[in-house]
PDB file of N, CA and C in Angstrom:
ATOM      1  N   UNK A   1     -17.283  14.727  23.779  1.00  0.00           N
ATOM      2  CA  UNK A   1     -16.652  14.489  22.508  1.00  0.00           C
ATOM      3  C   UNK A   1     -17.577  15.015  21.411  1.00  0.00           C
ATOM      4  N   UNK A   2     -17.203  15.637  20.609  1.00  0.00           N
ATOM      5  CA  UNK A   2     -17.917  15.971  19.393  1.00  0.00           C
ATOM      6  C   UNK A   2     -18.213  15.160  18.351  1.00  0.00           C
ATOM      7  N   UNK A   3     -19.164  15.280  17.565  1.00  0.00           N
ATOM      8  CA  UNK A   3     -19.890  14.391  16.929  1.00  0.00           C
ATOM      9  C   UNK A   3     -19.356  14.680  15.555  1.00  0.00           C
ATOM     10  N   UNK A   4     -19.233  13.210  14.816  1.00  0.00           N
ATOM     11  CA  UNK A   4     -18.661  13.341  13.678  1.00  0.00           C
ATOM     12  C   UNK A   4     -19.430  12.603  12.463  1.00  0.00           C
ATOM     13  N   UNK A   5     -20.040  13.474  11.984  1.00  0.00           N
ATOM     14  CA  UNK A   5     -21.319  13.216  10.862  1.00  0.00           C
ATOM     15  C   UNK A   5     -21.241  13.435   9.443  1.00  0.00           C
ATOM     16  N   UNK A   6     -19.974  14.262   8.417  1.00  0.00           N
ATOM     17  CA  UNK A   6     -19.589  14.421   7.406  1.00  0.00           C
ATOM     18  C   UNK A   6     -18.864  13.105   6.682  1.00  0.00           C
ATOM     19  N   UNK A   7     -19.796  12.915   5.621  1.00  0.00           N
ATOM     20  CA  UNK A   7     -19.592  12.029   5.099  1.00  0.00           C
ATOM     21  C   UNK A   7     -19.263  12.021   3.411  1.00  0.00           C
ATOM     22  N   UNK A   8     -18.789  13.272   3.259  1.00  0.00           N
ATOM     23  CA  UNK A   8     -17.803  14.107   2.466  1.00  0.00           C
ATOM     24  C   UNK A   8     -16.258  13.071   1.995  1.00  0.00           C
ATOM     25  N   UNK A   9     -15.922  12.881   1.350  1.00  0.00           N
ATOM     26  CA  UNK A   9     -15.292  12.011   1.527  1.00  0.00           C
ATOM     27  C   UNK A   9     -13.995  12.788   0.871  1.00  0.00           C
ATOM     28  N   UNK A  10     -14.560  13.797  -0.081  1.00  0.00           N
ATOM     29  CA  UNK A  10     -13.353  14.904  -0.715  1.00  0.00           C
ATOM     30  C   UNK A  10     -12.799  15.680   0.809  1.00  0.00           C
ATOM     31  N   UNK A  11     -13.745  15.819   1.756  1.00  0.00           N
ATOM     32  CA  UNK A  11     -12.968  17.100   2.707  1.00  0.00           C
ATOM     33  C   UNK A  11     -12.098  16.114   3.053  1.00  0.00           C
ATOM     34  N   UNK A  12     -11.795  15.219   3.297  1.00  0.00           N
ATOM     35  CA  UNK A  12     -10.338  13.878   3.476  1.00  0.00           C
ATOM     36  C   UNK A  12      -9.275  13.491   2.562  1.00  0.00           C
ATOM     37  N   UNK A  13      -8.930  14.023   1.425  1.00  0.00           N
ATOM     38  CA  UNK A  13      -8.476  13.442   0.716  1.00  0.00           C
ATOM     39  C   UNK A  13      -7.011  14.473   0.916  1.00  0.00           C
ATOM     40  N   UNK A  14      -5.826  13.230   0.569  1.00  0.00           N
ATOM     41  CA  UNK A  14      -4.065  13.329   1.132  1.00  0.00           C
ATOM     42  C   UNK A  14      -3.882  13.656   2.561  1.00  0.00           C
ATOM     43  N   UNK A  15      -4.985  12.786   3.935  1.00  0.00           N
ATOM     44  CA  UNK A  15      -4.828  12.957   5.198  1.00  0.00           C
ATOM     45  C   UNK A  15      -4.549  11.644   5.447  1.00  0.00           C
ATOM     46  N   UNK A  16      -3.567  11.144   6.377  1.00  0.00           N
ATOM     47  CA  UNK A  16      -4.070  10.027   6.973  1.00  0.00           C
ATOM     48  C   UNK A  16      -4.226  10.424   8.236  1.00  0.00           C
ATOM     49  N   UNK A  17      -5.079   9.092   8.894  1.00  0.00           N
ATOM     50  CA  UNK A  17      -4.969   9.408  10.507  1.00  0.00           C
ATOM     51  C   UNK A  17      -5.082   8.023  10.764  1.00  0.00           C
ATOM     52  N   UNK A  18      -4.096   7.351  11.553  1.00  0.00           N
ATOM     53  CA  UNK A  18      -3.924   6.267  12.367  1.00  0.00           C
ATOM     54  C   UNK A  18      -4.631   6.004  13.212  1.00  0.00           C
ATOM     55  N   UNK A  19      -5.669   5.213  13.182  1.00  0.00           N
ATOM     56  CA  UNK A  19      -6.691   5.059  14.493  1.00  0.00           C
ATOM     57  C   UNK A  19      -6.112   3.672  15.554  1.00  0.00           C
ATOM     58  N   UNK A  20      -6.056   4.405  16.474  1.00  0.00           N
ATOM     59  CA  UNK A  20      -6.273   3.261  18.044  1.00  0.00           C
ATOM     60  C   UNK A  20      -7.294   3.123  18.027  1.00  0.00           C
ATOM     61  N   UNK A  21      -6.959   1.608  18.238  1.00  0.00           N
ATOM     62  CA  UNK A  21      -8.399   0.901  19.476  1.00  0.00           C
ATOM     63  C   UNK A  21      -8.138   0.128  20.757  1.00  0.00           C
ATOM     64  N   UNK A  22      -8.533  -0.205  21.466  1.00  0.00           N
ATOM     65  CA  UNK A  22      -8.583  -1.146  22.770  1.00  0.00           C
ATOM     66  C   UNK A  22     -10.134  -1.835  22.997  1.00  0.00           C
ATOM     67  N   UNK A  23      -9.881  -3.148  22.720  1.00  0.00           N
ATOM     68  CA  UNK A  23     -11.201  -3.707  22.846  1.00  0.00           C
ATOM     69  C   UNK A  23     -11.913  -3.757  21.881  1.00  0.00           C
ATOM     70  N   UNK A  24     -11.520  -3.698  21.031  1.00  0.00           N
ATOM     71  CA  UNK A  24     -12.935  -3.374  19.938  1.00  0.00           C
ATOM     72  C   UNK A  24     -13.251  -1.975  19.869  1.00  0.00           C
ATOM     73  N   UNK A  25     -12.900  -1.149  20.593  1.00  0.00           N
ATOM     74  CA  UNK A  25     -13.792   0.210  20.387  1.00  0.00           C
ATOM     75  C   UNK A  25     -12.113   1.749  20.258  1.00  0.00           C
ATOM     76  N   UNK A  26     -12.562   2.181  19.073  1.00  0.00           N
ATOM     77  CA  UNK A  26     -11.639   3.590  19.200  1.00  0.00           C
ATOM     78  C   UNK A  26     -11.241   4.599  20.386  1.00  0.00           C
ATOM     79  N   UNK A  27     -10.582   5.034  20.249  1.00  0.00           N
ATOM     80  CA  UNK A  27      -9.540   6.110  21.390  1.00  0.00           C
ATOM     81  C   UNK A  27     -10.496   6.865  21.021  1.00  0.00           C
ATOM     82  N   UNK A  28     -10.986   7.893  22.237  1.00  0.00           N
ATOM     83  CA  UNK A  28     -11.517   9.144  21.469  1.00  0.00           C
ATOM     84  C   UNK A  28     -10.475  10.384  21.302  1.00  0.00           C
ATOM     85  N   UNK A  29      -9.487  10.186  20.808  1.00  0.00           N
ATOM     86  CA  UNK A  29      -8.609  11.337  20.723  1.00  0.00           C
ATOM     87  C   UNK A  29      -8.295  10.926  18.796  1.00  0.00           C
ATOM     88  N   UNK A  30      -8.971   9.883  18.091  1.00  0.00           N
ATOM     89  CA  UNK A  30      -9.171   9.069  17.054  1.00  0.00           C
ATOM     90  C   UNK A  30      -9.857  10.476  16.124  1.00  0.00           C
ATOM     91  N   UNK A  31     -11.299  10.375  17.126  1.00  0.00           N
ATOM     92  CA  UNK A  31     -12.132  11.473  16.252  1.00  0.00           C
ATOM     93  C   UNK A  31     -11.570  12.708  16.586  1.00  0.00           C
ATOM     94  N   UNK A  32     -10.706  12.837  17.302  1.00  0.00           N
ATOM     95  CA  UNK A  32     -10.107  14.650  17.199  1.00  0.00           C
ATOM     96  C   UNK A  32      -8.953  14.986  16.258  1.00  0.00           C
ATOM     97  N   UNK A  33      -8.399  14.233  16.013  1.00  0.00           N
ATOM     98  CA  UNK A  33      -7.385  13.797  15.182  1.00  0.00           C
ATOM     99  C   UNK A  33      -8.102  14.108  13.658  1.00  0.00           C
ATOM    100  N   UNK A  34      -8.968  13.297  13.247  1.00  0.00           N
ATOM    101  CA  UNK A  34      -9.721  13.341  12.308  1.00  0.00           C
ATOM    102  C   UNK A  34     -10.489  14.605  12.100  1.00  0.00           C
ATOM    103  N   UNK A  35     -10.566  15.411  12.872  1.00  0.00           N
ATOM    104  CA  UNK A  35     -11.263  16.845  12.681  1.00  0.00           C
ATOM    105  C   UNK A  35     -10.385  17.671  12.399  1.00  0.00           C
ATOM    106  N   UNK A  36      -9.164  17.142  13.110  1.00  0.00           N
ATOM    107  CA  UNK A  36      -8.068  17.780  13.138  1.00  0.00           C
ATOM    108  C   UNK A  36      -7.357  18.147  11.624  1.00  0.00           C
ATOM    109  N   UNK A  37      -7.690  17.225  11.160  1.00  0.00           N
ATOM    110  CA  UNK A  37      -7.028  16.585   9.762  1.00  0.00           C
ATOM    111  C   UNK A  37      -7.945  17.280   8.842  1.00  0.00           C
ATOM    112  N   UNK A  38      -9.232  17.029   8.740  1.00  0.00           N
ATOM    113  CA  UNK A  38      -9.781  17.926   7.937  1.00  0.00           C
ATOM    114  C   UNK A  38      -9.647  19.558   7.574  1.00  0.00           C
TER     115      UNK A  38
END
């Protein structure tokens, strides 16, 4: 999984992305989505 370290908060802005979890902890298809989106 690739690492997600931008903390840019303009490269996000008019995206949403719906995050899953199970357990307490995110889907990793969460952070691809989110790269995706950017």
């Amino acid at each position: 999984m690739a690492d997600f370290n931008n903390t840019n908060l303009a490269d996000f802005s008019g995206v949403w992305v719906f995050c899953e979890q199970r357990q307490g902890k995110l889907q990793p298809t969460v952070l691809e989505l989110i790269s995706e989106a950017r």
